[in-house]
Structures are given as C-alpha cells and as structure tokens.
Protein backbone atom coordinates (compact mmCIF):
# COMPACT_ATOMS: atom_id res chain seq x y z
CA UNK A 1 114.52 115.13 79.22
CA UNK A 2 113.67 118.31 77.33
CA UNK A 3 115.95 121.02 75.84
CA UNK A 4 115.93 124.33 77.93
CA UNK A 5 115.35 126.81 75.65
CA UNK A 6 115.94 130.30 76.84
CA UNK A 7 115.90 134.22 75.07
CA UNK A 8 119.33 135.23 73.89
CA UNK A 9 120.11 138.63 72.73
CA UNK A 10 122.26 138.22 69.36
CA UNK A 11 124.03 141.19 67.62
CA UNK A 12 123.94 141.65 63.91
CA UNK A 13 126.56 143.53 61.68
CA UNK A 14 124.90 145.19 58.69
CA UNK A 15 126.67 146.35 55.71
CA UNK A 16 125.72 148.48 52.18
CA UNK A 17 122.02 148.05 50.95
CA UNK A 18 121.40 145.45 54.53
CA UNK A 19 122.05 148.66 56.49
CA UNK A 20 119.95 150.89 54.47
CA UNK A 21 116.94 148.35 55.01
CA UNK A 22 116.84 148.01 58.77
CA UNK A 23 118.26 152.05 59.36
CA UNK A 24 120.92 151.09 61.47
CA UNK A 25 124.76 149.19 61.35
CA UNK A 26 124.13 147.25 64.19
CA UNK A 27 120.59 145.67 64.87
CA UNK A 28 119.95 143.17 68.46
CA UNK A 29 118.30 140.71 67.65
CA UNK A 30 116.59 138.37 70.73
CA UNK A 31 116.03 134.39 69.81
CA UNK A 32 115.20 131.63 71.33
CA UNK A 33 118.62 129.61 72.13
CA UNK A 34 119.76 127.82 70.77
CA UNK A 35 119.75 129.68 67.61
CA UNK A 36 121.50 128.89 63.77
CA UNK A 37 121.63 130.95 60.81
CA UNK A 38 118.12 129.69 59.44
CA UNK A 39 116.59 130.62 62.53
CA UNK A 40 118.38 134.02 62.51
CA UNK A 41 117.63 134.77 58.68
CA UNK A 42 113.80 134.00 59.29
CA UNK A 43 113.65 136.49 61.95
CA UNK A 44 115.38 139.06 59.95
CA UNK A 45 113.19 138.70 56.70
CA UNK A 46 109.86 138.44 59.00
CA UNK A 47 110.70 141.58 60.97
CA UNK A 48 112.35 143.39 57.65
CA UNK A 49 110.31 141.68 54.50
CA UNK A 50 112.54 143.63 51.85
CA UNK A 51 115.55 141.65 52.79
CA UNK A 52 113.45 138.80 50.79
CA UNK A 53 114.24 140.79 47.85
CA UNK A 54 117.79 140.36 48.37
CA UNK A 55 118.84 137.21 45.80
CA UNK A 56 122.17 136.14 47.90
CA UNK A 57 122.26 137.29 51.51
CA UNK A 58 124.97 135.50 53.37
CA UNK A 59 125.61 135.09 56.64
CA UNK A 60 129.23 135.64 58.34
CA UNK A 61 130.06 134.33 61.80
CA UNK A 62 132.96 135.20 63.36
CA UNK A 63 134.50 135.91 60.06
CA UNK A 64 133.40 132.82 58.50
CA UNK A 65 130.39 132.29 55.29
CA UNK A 66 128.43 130.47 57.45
CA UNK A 67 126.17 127.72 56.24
CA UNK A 68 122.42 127.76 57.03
CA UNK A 69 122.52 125.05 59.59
CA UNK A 70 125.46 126.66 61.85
CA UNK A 71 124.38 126.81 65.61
CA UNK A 72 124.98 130.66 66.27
CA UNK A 73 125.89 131.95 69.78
CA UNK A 74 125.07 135.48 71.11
CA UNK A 75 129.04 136.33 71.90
CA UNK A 76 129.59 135.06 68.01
CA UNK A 77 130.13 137.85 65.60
CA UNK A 78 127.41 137.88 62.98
CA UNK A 79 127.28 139.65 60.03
CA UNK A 80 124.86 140.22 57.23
CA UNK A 81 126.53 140.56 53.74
CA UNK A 82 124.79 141.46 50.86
CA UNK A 83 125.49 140.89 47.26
CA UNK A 84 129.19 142.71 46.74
CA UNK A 85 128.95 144.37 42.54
CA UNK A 86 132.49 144.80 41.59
CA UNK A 87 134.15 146.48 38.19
C-alpha cells in the first residue's frame, strides 16, 4: 500500500536579512505532502541559493525551534529565523 503524496501549499514567515533575500515577508511555498523542515529548507536554499550563506537558519513552527526532522503541515505557522546579533 503506497503513501499518497499530494501538492500542499505551505506559508513561510521571513524575518531581517531572510526577508531581504527572497523580497518579500511572506513567501508560499508548494511541497509535496507530507512535508518536514529538511524538505522545506532544501526547497528554500534551491530556489534562493544565498540562504546557503546563512551559518544558522532555524526553523520555527507554530512558535516552536523546530528540529530538522519535524513533519510540517500547510495550516502550521512556519517561520524562517535568521541569526539574531545582539549588544
């Protein structure tokens, strides 16, 4: 019995230099389903290859650091947060 895999549209939250990288605060993203955080990242960094440069991207879901292997769901909130500098 196979998985049925289907399209899901997922919405991303982008914050400081994130935002500045893809132009926008809010980018839909459309994956196969279902989907974790690896899977989303990949996509992100294929379709945007200078958030490679970016040493410690993490991934919030529904207000939670989420950990790469975290099944994501497209009514989740997911957020891209990049490295925060503080003084």
């Amino acid at each position: 019995m196979g998985v049925n895999n289907k399209e899901m549209n997922y919405t991303i939250n982008l914050f400081g230099i994130t935002r500045e990288i893809v132009g926008v605060s809010q980018y839909q993203l459309t994956l196969d389903s279902p989907a974790n955080v690896t899977t989303l990242l990949g996509h992100l960094k294929e379709e945007f290859p200078a958030l490679k440069q970016i040493k410690s991207l993490l991934v919030a879901v529904n207000s939670e650091y989420a950990n790469p292997e975290q099944a994501i769901l497209p009514s989740d909130e997911i957020a891209l947060i990049p490295p925060v500098s503080g003084g």
